[in-house]
PDB file of N, CA and C in Angstrom:
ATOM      1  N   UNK A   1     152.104 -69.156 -60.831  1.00  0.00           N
ATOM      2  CA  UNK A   1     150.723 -69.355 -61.213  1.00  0.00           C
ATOM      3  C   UNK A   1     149.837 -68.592 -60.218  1.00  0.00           C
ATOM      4  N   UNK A   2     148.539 -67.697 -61.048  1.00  0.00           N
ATOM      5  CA  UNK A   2     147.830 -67.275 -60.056  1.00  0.00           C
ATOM      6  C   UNK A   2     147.498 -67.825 -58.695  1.00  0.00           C
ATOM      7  N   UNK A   3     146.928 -67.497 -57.940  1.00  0.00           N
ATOM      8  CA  UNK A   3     145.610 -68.159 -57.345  1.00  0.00           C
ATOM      9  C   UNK A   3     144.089 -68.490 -58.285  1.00  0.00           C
ATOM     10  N   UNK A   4     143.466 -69.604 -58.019  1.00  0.00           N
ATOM     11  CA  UNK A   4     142.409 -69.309 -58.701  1.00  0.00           C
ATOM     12  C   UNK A   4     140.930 -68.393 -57.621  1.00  0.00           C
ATOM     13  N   UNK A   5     140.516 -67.306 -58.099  1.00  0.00           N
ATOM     14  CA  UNK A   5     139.809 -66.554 -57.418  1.00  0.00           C
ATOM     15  C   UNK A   5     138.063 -67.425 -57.185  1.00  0.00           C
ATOM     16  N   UNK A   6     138.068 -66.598 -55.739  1.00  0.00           N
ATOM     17  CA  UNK A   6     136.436 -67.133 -55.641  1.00  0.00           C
ATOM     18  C   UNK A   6     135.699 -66.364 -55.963  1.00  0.00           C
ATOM     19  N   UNK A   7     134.489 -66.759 -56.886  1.00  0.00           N
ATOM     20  CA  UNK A   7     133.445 -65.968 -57.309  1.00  0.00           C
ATOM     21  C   UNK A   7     132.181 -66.474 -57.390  1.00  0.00           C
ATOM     22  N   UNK A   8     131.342 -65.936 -57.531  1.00  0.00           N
ATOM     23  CA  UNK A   8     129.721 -66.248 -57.627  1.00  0.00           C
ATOM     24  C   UNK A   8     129.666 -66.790 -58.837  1.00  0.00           C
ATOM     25  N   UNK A   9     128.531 -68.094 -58.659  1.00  0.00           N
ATOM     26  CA  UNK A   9     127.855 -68.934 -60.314  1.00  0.00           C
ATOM     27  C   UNK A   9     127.560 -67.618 -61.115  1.00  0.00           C
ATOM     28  N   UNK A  10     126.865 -66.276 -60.863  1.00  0.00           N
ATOM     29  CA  UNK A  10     126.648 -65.267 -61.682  1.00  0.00           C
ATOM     30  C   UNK A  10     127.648 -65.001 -62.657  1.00  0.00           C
ATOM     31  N   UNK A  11     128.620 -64.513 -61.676  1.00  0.00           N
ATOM     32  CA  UNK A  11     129.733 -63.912 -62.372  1.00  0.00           C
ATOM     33  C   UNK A  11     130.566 -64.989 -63.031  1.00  0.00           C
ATOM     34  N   UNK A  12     130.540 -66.095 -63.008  1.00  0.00           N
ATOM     35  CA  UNK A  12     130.992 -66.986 -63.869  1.00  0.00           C
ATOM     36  C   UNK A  12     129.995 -67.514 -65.463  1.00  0.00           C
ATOM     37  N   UNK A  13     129.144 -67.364 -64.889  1.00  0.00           N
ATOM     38  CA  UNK A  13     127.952 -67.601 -66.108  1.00  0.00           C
ATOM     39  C   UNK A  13     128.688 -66.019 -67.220  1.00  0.00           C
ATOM     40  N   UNK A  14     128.479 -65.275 -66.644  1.00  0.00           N
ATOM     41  CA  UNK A  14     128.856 -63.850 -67.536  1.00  0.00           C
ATOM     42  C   UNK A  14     130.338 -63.873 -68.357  1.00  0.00           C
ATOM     43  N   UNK A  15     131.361 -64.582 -67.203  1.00  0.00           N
ATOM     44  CA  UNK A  15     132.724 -64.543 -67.847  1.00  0.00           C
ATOM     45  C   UNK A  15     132.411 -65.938 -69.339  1.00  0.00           C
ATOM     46  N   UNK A  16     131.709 -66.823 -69.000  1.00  0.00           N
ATOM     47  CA  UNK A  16     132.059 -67.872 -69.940  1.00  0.00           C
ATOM     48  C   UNK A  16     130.856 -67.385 -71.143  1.00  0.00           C
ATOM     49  N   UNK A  17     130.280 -66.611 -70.850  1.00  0.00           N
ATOM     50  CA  UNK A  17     129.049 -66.195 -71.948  1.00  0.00           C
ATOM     51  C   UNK A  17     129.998 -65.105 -72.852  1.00  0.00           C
ATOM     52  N   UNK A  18     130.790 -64.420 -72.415  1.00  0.00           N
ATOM     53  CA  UNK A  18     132.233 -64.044 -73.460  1.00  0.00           C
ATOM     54  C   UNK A  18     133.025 -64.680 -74.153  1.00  0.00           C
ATOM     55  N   UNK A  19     132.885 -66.505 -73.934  1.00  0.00           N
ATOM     56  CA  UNK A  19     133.466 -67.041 -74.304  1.00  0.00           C
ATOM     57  C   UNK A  19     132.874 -67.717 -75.746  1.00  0.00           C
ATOM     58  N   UNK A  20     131.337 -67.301 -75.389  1.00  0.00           N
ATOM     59  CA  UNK A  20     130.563 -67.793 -76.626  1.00  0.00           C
ATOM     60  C   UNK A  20     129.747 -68.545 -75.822  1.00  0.00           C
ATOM     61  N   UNK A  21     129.758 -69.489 -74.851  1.00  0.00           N
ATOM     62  CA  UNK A  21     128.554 -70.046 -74.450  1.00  0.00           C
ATOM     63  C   UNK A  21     127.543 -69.321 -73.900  1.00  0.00           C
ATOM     64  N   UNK A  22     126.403 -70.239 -74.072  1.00  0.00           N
ATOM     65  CA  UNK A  22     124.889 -70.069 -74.166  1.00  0.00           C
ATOM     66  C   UNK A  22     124.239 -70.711 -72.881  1.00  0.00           C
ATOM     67  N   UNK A  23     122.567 -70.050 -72.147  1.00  0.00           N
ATOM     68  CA  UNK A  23     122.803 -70.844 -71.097  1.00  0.00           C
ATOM     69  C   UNK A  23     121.261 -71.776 -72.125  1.00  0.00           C
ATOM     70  N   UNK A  24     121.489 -72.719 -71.854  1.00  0.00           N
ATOM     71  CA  UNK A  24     120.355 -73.801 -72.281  1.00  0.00           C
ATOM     72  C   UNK A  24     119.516 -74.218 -71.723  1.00  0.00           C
ATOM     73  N   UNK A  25     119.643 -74.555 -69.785  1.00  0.00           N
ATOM     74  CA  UNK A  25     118.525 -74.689 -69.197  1.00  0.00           C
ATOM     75  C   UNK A  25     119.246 -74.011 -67.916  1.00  0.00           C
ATOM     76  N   UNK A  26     118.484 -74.413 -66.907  1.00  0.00           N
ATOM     77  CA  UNK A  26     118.359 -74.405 -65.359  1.00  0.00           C
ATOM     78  C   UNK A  26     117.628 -75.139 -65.234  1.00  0.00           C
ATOM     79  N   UNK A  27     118.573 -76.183 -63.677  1.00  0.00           N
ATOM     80  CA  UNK A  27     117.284 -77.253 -62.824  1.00  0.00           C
ATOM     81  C   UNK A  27     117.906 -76.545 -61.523  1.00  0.00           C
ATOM     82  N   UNK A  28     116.780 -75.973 -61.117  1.00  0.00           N
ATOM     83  CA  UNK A  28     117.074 -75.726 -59.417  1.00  0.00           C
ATOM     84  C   UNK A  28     118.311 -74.817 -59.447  1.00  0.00           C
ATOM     85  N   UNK A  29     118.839 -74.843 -58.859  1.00  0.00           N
ATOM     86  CA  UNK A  29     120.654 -74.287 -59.236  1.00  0.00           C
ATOM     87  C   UNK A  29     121.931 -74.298 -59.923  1.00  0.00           C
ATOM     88  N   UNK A  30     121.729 -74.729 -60.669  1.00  0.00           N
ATOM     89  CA  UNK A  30     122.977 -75.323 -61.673  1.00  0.00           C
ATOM     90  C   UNK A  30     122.096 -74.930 -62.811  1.00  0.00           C
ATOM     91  N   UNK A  31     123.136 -74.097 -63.508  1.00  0.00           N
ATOM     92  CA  UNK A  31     123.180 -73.696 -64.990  1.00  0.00           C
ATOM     93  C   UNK A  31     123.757 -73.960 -65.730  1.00  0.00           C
ATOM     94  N   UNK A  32     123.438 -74.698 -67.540  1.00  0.00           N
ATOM     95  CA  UNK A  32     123.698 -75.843 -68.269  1.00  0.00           C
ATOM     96  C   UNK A  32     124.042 -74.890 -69.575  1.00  0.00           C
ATOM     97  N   UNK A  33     125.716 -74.571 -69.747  1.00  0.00           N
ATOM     98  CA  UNK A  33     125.917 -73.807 -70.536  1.00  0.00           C
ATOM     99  C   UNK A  33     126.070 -74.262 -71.829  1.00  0.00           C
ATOM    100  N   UNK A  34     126.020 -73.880 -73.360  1.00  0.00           N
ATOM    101  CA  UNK A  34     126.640 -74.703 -74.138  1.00  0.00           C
ATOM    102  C   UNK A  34     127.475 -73.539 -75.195  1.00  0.00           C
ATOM    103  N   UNK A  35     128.298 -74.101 -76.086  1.00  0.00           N
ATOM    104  CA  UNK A  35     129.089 -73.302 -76.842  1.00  0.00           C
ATOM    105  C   UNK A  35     128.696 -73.860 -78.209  1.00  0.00           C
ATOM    106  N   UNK A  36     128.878 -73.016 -79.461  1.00  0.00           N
ATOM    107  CA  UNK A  36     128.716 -73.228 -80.959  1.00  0.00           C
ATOM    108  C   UNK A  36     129.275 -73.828 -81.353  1.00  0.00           C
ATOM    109  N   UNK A  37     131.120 -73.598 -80.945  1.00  0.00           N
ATOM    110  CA  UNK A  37     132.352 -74.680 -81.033  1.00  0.00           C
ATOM    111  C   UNK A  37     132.358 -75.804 -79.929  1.00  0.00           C
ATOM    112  N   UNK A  38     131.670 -76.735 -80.618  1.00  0.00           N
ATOM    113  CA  UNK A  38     131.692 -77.632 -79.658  1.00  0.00           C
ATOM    114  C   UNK A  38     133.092 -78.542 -79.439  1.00  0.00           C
ATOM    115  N   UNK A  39     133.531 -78.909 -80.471  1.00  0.00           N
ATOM    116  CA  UNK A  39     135.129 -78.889 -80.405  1.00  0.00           C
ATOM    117  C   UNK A  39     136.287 -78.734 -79.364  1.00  0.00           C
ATOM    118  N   UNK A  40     135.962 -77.450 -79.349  1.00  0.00           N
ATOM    119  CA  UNK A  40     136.989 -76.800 -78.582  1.00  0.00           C
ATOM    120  C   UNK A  40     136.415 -76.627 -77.324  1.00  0.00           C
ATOM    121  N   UNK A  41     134.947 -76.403 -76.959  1.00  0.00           N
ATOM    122  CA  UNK A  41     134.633 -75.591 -75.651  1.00  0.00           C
ATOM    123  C   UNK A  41     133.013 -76.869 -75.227  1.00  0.00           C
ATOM    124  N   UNK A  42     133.402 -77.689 -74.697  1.00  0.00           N
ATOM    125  CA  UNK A  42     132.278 -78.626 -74.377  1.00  0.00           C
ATOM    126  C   UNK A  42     131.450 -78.498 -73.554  1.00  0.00           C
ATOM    127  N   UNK A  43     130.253 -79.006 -73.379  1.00  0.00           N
ATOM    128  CA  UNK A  43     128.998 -78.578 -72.123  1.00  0.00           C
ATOM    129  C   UNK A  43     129.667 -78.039 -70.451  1.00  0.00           C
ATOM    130  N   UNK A  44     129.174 -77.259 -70.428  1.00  0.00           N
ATOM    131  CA  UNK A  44     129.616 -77.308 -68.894  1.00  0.00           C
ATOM    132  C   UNK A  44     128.514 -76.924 -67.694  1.00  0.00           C
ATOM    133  N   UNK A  45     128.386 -77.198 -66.369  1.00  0.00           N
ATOM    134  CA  UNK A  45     127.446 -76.749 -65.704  1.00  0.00           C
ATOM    135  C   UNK A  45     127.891 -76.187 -64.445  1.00  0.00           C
ATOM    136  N   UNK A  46     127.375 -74.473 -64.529  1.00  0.00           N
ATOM    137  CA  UNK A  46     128.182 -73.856 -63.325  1.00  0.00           C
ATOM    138  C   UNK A  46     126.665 -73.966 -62.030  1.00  0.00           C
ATOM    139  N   UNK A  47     127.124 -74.130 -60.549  1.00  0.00           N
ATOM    140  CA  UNK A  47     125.958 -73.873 -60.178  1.00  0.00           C
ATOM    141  C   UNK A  47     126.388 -72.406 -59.453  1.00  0.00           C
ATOM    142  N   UNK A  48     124.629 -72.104 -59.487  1.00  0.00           N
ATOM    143  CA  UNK A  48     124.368 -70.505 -58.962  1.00  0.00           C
ATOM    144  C   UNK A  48     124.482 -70.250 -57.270  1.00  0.00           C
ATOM    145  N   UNK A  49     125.330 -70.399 -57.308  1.00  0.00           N
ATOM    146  CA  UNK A  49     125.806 -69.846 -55.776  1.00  0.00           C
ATOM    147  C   UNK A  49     126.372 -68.901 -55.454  1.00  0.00           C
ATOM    148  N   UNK A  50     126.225 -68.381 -54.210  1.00  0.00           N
ATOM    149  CA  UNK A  50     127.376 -66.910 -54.019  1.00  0.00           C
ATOM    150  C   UNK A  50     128.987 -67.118 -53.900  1.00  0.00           C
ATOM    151  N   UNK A  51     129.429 -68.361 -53.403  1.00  0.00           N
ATOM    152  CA  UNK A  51     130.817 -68.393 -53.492  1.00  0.00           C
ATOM    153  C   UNK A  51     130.591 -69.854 -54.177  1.00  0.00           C
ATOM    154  N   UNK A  52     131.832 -70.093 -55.450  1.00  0.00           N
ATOM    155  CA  UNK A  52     131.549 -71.434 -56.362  1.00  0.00           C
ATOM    156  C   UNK A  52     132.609 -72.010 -55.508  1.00  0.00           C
ATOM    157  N   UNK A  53     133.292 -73.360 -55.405  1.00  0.00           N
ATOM    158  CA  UNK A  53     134.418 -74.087 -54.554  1.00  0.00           C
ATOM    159  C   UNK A  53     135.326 -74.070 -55.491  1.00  0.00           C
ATOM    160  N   UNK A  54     136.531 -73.750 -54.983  1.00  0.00           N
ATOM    161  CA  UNK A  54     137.778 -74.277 -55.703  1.00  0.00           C
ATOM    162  C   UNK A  54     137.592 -75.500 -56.560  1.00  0.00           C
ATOM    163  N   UNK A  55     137.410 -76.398 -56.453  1.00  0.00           N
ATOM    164  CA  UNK A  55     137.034 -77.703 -57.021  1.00  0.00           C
ATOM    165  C   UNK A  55     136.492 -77.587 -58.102  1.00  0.00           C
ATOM    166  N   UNK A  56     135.319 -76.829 -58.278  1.00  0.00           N
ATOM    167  CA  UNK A  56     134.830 -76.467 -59.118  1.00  0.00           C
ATOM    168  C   UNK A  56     135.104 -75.773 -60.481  1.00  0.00           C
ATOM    169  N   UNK A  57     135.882 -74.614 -59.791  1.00  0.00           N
ATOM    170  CA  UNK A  57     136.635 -73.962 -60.785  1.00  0.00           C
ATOM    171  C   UNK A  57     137.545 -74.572 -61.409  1.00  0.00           C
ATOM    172  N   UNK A  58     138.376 -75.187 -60.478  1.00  0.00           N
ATOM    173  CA  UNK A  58     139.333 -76.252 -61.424  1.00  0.00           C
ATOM    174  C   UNK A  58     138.729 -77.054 -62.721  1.00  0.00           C
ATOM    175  N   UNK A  59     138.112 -77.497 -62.205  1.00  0.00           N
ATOM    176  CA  UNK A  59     136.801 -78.807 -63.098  1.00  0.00           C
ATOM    177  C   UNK A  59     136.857 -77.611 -64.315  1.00  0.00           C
ATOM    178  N   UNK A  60     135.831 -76.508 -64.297  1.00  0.00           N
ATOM    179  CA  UNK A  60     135.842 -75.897 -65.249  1.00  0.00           C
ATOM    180  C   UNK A  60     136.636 -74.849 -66.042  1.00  0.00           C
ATOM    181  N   UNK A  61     137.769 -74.964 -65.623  1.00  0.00           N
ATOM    182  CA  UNK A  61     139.120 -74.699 -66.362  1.00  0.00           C
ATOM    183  C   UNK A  61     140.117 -75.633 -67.429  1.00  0.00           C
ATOM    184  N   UNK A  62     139.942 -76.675 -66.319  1.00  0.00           N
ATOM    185  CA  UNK A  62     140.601 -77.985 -66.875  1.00  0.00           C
ATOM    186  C   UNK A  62     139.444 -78.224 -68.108  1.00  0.00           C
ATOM    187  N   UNK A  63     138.049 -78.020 -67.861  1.00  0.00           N
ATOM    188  CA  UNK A  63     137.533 -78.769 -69.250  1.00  0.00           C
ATOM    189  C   UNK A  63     136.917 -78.089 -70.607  1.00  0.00           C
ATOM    190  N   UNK A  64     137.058 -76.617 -70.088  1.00  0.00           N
ATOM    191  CA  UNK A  64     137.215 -75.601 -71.057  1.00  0.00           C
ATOM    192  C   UNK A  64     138.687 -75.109 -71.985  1.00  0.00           C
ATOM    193  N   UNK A  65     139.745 -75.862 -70.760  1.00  0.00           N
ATOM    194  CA  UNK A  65     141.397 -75.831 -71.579  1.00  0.00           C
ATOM    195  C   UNK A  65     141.261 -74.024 -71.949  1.00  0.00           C
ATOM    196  N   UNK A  66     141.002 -73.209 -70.452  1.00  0.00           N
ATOM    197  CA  UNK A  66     141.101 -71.985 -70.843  1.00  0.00           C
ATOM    198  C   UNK A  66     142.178 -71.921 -69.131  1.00  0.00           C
ATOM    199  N   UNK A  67     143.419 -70.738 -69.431  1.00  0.00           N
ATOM    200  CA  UNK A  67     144.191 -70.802 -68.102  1.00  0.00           C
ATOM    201  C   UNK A  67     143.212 -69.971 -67.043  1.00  0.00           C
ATOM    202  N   UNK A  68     143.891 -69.739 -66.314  1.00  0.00           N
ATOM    203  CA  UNK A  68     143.623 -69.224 -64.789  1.00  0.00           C
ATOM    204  C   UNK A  68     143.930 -67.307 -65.087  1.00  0.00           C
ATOM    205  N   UNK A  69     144.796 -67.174 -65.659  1.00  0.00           N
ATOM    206  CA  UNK A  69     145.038 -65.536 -65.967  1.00  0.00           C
ATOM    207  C   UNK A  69     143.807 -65.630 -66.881  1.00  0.00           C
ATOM    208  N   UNK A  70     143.235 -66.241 -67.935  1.00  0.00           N
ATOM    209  CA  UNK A  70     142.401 -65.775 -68.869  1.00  0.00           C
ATOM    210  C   UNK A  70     141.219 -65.689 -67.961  1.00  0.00           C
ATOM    211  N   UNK A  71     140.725 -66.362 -66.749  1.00  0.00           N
ATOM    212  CA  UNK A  71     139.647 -66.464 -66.435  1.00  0.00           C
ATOM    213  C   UNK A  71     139.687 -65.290 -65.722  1.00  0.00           C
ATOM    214  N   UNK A  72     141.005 -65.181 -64.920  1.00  0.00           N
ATOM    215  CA  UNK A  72     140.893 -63.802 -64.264  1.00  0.00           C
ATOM    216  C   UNK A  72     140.187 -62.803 -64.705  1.00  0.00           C
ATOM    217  N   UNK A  73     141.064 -62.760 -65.927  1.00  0.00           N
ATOM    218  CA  UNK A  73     140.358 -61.708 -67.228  1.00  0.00           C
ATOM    219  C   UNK A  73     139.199 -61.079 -67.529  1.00  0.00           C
ATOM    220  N   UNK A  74     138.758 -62.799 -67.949  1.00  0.00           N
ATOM    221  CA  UNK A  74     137.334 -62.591 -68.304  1.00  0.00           C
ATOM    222  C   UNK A  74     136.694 -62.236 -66.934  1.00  0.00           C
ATOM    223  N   UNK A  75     136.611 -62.498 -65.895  1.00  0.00           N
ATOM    224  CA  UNK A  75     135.957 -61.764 -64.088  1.00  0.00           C
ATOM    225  C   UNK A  75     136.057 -60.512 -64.122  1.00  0.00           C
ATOM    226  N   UNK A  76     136.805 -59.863 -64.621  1.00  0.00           N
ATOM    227  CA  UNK A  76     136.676 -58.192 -64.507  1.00  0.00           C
ATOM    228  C   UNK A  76     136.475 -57.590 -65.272  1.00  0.00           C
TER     229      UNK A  76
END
């Protein structure tokens, strides 16, 4: 299994906006994404920082049910 990579709230907002989500608001730092298929791809909120935490990424892997190579993916 990969590593999961560190990246900026930017560049994560961009990879999951390939995914189909939308950003809906901003409070302060955290951006409130949503998807069409709600089904499959449920609310999520990345915040805008220069490095996001491991923790984080997990959270939003595990609740998008997208792997760690796909996210890679979508980052480059």
């Amino acid at each position: 299994m990969p590593k999961i990579p560190i990246t900026s709230g930017k560049k994560l907002v961009k990879a999951f906006e390939m995914l189909g989500y939308e950003i809906v608001r901003q409070k302060g730092s955290h951006i409130r994404l949503l998807n069409e298929n709600k089904l499959r791809f449920p609310p999520i909120t990345i915040p805008d920082h220069k490095e996001v935490s491991i923790g984080v990424m997990r959270k939003l892997i595990r609740d998008t049910k997208i792997g760690i190579e796909e996210l890679i993916k979508l980052l480059k």
